[in-house]
C-alpha atoms as a PDB file:
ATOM      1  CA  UNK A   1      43.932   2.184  21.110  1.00  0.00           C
ATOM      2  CA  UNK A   2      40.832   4.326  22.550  1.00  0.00           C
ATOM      3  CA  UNK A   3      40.202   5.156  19.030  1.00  0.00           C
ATOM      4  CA  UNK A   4      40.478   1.184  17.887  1.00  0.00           C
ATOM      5  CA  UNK A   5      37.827   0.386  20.441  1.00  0.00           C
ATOM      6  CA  UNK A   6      35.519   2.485  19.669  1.00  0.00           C
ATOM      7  CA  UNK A   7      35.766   1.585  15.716  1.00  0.00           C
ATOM      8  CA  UNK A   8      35.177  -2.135  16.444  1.00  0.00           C
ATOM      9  CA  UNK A   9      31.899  -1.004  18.759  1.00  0.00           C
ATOM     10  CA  UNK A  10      30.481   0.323  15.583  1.00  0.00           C
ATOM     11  CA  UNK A  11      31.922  -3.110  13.456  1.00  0.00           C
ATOM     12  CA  UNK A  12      29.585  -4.682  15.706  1.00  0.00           C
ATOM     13  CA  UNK A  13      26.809  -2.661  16.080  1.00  0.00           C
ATOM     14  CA  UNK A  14      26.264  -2.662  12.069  1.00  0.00           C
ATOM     15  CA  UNK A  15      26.778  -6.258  11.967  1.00  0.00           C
ATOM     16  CA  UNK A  16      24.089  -6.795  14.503  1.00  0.00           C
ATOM     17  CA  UNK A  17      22.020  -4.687  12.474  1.00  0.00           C
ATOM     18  CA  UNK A  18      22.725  -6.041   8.839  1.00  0.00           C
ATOM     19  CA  UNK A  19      21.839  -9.445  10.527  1.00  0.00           C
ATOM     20  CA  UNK A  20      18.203  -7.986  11.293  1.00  0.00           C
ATOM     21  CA  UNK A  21      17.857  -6.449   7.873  1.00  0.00           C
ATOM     22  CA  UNK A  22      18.598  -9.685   6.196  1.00  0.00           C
ATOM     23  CA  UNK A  23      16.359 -11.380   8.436  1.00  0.00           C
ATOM     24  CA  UNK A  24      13.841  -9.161   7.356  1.00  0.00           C
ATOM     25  CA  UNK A  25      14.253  -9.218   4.118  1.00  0.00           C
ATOM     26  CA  UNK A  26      13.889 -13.148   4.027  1.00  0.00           C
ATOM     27  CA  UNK A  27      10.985 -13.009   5.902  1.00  0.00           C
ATOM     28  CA  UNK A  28       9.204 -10.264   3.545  1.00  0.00           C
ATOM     29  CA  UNK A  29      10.853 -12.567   0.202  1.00  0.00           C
ATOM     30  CA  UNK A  30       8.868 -15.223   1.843  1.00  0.00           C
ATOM     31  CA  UNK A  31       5.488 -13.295   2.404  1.00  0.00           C
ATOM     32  CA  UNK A  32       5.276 -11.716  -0.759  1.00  0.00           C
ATOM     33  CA  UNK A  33       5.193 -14.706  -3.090  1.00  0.00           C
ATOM     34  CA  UNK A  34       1.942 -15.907  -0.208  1.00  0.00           C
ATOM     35  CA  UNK A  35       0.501 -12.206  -1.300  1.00  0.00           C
ATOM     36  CA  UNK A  36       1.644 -12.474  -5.330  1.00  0.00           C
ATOM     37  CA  UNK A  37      -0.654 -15.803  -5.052  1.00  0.00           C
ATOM     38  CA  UNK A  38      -3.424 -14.183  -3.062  1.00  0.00           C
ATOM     39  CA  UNK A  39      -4.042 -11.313  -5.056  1.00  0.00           C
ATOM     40  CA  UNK A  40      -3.481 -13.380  -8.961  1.00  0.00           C
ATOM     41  CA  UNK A  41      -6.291 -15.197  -7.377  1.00  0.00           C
ATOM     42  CA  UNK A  42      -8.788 -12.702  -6.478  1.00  0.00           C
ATOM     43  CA  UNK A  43      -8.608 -11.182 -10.116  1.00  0.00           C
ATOM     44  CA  UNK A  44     -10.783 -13.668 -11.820  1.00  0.00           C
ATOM     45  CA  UNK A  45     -13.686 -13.346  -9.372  1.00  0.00           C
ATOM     46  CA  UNK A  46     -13.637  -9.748  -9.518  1.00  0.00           C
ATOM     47  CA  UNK A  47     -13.695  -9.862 -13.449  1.00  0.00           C
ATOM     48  CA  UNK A  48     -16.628 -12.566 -13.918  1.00  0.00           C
ATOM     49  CA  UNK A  49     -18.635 -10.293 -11.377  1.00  0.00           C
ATOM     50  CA  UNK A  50     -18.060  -7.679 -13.177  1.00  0.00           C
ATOM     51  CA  UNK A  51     -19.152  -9.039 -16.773  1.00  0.00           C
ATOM     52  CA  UNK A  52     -22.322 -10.507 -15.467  1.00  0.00           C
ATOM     53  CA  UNK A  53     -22.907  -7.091 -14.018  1.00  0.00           C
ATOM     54  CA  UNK A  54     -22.429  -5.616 -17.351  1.00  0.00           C
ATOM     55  CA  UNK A  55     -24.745  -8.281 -18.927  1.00  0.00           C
ATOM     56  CA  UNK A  56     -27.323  -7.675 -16.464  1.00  0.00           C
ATOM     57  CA  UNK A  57     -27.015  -3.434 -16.758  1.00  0.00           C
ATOM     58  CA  UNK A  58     -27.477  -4.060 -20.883  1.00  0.00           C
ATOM     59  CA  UNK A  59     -30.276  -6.494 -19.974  1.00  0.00           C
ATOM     60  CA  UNK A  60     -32.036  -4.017 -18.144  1.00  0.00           C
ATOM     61  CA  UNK A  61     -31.470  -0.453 -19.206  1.00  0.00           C
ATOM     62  CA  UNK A  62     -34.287   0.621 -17.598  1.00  0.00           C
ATOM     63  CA  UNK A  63     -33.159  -0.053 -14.193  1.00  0.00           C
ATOM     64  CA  UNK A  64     -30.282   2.617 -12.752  1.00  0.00           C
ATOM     65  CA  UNK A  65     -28.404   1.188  -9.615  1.00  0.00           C
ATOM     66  CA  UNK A  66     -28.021   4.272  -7.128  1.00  0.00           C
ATOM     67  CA  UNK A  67     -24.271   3.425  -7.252  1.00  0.00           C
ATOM     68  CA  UNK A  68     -24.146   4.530 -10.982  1.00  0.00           C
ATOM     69  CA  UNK A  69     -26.513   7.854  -9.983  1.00  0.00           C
ATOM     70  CA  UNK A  70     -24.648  10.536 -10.128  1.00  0.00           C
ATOM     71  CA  UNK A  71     -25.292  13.064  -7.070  1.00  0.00           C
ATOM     72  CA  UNK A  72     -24.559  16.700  -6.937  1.00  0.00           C
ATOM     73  CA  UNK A  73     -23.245  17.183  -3.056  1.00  0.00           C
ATOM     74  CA  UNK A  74     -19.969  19.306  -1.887  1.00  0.00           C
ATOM     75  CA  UNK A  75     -18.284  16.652  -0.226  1.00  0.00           C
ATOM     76  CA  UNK A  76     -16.452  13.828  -2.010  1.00  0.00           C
ATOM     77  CA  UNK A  77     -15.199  10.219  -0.070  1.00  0.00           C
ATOM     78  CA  UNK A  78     -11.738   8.743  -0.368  1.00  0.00           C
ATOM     79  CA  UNK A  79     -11.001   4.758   0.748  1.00  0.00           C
ATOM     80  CA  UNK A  80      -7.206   5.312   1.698  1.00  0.00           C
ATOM     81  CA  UNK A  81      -5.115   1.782   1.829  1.00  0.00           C
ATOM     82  CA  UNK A  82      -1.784   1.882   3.712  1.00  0.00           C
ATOM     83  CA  UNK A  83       0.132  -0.253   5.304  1.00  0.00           C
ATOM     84  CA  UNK A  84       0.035  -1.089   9.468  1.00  0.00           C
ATOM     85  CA  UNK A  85       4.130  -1.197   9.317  1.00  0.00           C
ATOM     86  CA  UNK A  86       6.960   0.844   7.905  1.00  0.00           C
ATOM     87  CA  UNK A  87      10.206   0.068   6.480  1.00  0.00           C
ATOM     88  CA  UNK A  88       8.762  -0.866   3.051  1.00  0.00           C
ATOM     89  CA  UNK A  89      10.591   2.365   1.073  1.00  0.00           C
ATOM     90  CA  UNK A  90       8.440   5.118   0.073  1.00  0.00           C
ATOM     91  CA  UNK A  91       5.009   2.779  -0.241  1.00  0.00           C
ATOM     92  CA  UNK A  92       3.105   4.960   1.606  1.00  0.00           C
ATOM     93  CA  UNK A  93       4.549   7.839   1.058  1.00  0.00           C
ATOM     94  CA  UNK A  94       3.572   8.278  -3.100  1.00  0.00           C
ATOM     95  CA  UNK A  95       0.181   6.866  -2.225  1.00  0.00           C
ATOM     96  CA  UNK A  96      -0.187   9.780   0.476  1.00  0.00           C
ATOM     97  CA  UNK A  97       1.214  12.121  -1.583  1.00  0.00           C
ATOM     98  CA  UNK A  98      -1.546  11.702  -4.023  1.00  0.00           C
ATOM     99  CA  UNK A  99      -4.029  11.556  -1.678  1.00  0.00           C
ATOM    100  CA  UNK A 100      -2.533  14.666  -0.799  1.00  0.00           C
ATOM    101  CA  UNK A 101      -2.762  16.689  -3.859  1.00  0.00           C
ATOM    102  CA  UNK A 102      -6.416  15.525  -4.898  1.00  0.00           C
ATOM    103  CA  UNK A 103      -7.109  16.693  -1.533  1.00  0.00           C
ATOM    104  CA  UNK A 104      -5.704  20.406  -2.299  1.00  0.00           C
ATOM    105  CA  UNK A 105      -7.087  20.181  -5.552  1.00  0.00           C
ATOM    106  CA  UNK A 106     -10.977  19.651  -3.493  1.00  0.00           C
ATOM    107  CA  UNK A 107     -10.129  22.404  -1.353  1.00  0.00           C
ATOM    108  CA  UNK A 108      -9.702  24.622  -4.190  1.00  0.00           C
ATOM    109  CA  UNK A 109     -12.816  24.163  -5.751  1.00  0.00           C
ATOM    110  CA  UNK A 110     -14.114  24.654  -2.283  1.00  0.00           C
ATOM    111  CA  UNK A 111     -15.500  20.847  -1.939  1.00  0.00           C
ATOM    112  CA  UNK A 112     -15.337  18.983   1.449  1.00  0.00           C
ATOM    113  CA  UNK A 113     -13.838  15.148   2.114  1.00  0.00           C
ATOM    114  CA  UNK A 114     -14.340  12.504   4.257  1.00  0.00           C
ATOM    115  CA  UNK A 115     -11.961   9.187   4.548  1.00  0.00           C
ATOM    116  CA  UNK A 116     -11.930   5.822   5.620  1.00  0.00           C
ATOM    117  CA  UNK A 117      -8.461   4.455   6.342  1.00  0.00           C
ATOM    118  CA  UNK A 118      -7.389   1.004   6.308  1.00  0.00           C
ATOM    119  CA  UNK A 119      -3.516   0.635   7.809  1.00  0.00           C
ATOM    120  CA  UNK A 120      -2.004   2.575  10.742  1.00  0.00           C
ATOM    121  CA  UNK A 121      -0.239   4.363   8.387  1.00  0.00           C
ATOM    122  CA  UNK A 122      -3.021   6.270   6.562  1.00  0.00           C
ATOM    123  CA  UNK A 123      -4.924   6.904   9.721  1.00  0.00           C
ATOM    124  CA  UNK A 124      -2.112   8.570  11.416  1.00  0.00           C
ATOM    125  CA  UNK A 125      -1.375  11.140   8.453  1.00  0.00           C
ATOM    126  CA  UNK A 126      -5.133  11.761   7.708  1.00  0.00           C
ATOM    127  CA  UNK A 127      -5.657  12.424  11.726  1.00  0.00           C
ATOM    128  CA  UNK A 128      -2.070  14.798  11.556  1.00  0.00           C
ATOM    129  CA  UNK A 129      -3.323  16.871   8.578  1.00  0.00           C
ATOM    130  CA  UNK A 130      -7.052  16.647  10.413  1.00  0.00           C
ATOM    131  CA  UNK A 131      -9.102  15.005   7.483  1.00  0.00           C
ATOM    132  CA  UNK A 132     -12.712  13.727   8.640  1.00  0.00           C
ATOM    133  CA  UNK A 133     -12.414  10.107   9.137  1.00  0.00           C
ATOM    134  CA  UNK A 134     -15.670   8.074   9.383  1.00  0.00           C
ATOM    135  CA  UNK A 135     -14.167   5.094   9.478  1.00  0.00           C
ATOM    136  CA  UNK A 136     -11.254   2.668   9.458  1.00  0.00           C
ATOM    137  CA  UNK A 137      -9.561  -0.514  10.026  1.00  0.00           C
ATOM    138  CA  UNK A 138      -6.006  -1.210  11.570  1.00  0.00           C
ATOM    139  CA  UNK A 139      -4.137  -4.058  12.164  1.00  0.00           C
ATOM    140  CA  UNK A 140      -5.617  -6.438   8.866  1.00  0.00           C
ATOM    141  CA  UNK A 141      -2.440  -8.830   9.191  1.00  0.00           C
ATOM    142  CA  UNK A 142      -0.573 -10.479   6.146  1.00  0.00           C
ATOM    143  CA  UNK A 143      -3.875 -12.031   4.561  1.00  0.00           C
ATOM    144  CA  UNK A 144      -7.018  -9.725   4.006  1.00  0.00           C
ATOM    145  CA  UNK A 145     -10.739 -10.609   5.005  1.00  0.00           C
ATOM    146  CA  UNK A 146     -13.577  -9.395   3.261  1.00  0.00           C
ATOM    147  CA  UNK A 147     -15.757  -9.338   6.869  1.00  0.00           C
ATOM    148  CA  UNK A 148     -12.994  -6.651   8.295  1.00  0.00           C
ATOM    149  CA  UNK A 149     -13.609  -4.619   5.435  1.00  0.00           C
ATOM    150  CA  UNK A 150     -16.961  -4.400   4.570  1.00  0.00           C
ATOM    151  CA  UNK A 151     -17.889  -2.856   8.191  1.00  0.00           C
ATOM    152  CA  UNK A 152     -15.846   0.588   7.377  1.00  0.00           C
ATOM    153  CA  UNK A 153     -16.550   0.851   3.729  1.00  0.00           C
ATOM    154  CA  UNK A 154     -20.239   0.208   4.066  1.00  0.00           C
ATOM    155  CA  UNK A 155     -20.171   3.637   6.099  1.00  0.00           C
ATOM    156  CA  UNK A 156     -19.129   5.374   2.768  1.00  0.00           C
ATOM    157  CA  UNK A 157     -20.744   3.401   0.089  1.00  0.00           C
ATOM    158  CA  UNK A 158     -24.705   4.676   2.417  1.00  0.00           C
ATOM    159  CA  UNK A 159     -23.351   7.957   2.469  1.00  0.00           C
ATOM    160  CA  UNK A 160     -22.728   7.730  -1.924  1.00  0.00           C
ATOM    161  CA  UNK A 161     -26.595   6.101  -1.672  1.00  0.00           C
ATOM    162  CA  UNK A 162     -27.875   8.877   0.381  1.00  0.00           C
ATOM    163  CA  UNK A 163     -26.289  11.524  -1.744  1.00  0.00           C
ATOM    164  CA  UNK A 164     -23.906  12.989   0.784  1.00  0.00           C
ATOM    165  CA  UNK A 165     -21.167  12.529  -1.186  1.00  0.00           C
ATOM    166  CA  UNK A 166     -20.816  13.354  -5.410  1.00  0.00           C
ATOM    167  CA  UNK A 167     -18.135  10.555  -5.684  1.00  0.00           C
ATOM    168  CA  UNK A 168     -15.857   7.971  -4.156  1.00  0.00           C
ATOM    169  CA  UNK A 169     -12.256   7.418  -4.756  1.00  0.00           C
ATOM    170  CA  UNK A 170     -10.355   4.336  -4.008  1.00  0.00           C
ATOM    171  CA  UNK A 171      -6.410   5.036  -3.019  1.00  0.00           C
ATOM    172  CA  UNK A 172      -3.881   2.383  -2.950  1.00  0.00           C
ATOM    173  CA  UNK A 173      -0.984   0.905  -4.646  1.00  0.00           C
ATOM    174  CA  UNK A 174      -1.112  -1.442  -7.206  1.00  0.00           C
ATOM    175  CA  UNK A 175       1.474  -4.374  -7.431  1.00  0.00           C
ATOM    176  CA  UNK A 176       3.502  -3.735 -11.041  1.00  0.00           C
ATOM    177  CA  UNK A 177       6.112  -6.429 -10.404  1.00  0.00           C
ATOM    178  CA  UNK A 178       8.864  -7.244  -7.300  1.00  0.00           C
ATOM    179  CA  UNK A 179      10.604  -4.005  -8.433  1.00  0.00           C
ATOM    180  CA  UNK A 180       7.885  -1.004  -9.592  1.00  0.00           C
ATOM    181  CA  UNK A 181       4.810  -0.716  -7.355  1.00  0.00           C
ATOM    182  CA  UNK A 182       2.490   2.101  -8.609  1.00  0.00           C
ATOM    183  CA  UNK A 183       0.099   4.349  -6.315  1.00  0.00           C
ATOM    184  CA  UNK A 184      -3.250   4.770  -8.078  1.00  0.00           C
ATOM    185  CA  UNK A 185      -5.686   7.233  -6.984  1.00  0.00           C
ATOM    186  CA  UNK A 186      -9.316   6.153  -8.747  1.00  0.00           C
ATOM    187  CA  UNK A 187     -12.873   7.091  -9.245  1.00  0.00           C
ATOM    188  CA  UNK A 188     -14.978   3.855  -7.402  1.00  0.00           C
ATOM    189  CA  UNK A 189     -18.248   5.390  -7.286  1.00  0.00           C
ATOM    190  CA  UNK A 190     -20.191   6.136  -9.528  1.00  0.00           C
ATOM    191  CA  UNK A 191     -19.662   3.442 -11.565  1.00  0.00           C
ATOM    192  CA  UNK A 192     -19.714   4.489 -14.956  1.00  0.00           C
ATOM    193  CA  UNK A 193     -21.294   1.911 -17.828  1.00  0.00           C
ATOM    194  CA  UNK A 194     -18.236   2.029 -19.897  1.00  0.00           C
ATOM    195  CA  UNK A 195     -15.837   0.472 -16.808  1.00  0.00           C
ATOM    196  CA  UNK A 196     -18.476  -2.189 -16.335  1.00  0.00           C
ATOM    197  CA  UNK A 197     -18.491  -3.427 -20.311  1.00  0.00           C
ATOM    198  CA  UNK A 198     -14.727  -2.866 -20.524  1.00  0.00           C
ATOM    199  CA  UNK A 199     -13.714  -6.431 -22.246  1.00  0.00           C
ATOM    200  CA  UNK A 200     -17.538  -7.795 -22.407  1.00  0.00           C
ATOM    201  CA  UNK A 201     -19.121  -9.560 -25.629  1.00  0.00           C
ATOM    202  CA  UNK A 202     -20.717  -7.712 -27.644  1.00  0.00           C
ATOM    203  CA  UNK A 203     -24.205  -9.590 -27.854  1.00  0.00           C
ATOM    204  CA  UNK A 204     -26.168  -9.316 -24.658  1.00  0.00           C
ATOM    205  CA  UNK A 205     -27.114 -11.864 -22.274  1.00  0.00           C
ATOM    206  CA  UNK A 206     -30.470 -12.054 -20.253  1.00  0.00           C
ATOM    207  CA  UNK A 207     -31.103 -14.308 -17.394  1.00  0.00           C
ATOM    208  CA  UNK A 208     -34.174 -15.603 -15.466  1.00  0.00           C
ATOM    209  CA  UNK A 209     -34.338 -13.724 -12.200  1.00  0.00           C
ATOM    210  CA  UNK A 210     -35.550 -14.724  -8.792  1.00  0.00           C
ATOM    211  CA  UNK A 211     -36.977 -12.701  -7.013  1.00  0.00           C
ATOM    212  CA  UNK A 212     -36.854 -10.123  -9.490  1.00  0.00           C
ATOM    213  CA  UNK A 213     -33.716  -8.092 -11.748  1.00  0.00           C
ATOM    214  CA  UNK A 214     -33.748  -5.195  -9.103  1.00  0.00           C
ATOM    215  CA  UNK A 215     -32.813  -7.517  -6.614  1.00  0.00           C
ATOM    216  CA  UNK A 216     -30.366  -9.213  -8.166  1.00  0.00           C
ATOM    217  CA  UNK A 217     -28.851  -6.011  -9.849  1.00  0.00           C
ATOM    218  CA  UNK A 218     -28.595  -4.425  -5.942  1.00  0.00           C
ATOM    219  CA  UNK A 219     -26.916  -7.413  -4.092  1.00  0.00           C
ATOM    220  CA  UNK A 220     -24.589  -7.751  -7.616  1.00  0.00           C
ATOM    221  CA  UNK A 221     -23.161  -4.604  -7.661  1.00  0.00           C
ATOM    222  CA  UNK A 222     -22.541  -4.209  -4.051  1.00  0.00           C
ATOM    223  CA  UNK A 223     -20.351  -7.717  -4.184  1.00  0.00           C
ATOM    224  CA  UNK A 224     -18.175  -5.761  -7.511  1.00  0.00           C
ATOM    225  CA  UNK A 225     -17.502  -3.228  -5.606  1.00  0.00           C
ATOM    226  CA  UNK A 226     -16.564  -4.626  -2.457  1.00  0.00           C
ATOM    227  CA  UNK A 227     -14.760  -6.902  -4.475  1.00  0.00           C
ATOM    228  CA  UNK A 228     -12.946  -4.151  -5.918  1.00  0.00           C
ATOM    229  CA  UNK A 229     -11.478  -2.683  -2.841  1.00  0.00           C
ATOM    230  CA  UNK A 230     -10.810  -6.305  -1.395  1.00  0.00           C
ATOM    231  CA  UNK A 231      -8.291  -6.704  -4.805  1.00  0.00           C
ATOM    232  CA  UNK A 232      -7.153  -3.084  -3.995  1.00  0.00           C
ATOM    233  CA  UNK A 233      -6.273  -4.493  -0.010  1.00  0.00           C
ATOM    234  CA  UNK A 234      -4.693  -7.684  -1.752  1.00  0.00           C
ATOM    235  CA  UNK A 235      -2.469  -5.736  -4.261  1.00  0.00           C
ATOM    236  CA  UNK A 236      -1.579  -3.159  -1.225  1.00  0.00           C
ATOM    237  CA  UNK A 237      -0.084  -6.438   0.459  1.00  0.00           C
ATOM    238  CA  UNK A 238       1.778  -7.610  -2.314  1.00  0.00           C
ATOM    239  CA  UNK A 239       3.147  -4.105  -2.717  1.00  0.00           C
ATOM    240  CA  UNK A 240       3.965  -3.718   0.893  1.00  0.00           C
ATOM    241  CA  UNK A 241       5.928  -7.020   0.870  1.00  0.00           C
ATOM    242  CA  UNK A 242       7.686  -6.561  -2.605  1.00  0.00           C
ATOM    243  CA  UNK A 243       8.711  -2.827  -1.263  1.00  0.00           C
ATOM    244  CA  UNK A 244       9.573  -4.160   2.429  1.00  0.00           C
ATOM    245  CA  UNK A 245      11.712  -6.665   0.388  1.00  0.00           C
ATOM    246  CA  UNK A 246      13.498  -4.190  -1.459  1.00  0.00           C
ATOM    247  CA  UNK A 247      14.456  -1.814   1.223  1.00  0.00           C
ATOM    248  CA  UNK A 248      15.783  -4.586   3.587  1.00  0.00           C
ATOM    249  CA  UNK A 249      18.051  -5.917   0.585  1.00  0.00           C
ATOM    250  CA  UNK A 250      18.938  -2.400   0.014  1.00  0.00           C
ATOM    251  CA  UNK A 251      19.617  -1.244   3.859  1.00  0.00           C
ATOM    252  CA  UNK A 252      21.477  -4.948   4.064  1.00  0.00           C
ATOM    253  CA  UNK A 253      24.243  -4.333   1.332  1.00  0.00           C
ATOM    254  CA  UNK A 254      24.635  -0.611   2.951  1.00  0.00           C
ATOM    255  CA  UNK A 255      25.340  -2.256   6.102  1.00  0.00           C
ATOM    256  CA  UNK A 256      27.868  -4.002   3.949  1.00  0.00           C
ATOM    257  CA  UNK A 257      29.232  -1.266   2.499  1.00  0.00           C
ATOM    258  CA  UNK A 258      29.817   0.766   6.047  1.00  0.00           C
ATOM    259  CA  UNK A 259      31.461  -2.308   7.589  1.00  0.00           C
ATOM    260  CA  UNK A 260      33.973  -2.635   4.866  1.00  0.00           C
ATOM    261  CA  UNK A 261      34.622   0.998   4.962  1.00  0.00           C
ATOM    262  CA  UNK A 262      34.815   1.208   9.075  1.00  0.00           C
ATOM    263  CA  UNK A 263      37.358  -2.334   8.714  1.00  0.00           C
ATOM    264  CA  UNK A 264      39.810   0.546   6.334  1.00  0.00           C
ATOM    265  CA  UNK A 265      39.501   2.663   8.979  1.00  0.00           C
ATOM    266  CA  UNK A 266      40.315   0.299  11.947  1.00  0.00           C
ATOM    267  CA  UNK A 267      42.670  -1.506  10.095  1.00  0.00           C
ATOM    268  CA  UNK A 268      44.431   2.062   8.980  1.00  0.00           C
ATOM    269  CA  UNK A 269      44.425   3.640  12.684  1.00  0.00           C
ATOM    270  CA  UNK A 270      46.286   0.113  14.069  1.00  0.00           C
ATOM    271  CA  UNK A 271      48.642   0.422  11.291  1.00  0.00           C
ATOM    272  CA  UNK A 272      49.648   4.058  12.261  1.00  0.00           C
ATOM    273  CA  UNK A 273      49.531   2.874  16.100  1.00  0.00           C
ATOM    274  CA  UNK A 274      52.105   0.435  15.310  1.00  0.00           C
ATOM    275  CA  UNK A 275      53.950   2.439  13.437  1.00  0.00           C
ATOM    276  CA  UNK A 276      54.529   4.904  15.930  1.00  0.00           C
ATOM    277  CA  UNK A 277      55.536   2.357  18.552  1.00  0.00           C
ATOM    278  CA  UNK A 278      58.086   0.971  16.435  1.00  0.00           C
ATOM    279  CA  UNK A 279      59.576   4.395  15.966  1.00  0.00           C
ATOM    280  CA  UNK A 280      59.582   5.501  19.928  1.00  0.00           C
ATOM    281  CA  UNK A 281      61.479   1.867  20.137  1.00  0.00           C
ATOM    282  CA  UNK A 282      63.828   2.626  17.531  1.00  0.00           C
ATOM    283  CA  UNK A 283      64.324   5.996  18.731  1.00  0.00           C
ATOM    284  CA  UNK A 284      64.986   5.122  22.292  1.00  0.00           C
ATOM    285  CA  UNK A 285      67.334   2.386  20.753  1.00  0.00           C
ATOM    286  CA  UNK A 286      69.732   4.898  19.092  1.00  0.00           C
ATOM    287  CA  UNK A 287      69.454   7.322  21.891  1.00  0.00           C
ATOM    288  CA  UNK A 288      70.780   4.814  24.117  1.00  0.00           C
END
């Protein structure tokens, strides 16, 4: 029963390992609805900062931030959000993959990029396929904070304001529902005046400034857009625990499936064992 042995080695191994998967994917069921809840709530800030940006731009049309300047320079910025971990499906993968191809699409027209990465993941694929990183952050945990982020993306946001780079794209995936997560690749800088009275009122609103609108137009802006990549970090999580989720449930009823199917196989190779012991009995019984 060699054979038997070793079949009921691999029973167990599998079962050991379906008992990790479905640990896993409790454990991601439970930090995704903690992540669904984070990043719901982060929406309305992000969406009241940006009306009263728009109110202020239409206040003041005479004032141009220098993140809605448009600059003619041959290199363009990416913000790349990946996960630290793996074994969340292809997450990372389509938003790479993207990343990829507007990448090859720069090189074409013979335009330079730099990156900042947030995640292990991004940072080790833009280091493999030698992309200039300026910056990044690693190891951001299951809940996101603004202070960790603003460090690497203000090195990209002075290089927009000094004109080093034409443009800034923001790269992550955004949370559809438990089951479809998208990978968005979009333009953050410059901002254009159309994004920032998307869904405003039609009058306009003016305000009484202190110190002055400049000032207030400056620090504004800078807290949309950081804003913006915080809810792109937030929907990133909920992604990454929806996907992880997903691919634990999936590699769980596969472990299933390969136990059942190995079972058959033991069960069938005992049977036959059996079988041909009772006929070497029988035989020596009528030889005799």
């Amino acid at each position: 029963m060699a054979a038997g042995k070793e079949i009921r080695g691999k029973i167990k191994s599998v079962e050991n390992t379906k008992k990790i998967t479905k640990a896993m994917e409790m454990v991601a069921a439970s930090k995704m609805r903690k992540a669904q809840e984070r990043m719901r709530s982060a929406r309305p800030y992000s969406e009241k900062v940006r009306q009263i940006a728009s109110n202020l731009s239409r206040a003041n049309p005479e004032y141009t931030h220098p993140f809605m300047e448009v600059h003619e320079a041959d290199s363009v910025g990416f913000i790349v959000v990946t996960t630290d971990k793996g074994l969340c499906g292809g997450l990372n993968t389509n938003v790479l993959r993207a990343v990829t191809n507007h990448l090859k699409d720069l090189q074409a027209s013979g335009k330079k990029a730099q990156a900042v990465a947030f995640g292990n993941k991004g940072l080790g694929f833009l280091n493999r396929i030698g992309a200039n990183v300026v910056s990044h952050a690693v190891a951001l945990g299951d809940t996101p904070h603004l202070e960790k982020l603003i460090g690497p993306v203000k090195v990209m946001l002075d290089a927009y304001t000094q004109g080093r780079v034409s443009a800034v794209y923001l790269c992550y995936t955004r949370f559809i529902n438990t089951m479809k997560q998208e990978p968005v690749v979009e333009q953050l800088l410059p901002l254009s005046t159309s994004a920032l009275q998307e869904g405003s009122a039609a009058h306009d609103w003016d305000y009484i400034y202190e110190p002055d609108a400049a000032s207030v137009i400056d620090d504004l802006l800078l807290r949309y857009v950081e804003a913006l990549i915080y809810q792109a970090v937030a929907e990133n999580m909920a992604s990454e625990q929806s996907a992880r989720m997903v691919a634990m449930k999936a590699a769980t009823d596969n472990a299933g499936s390969v136990i059942g199917e190995l079972k058959l196989v033991y069960n069938k190779t005992r049977q036959a064992a059996i079988t041909k012991e009772l006929s070497e009995i029988v035989a020596g019984a009528a030889a005799v």
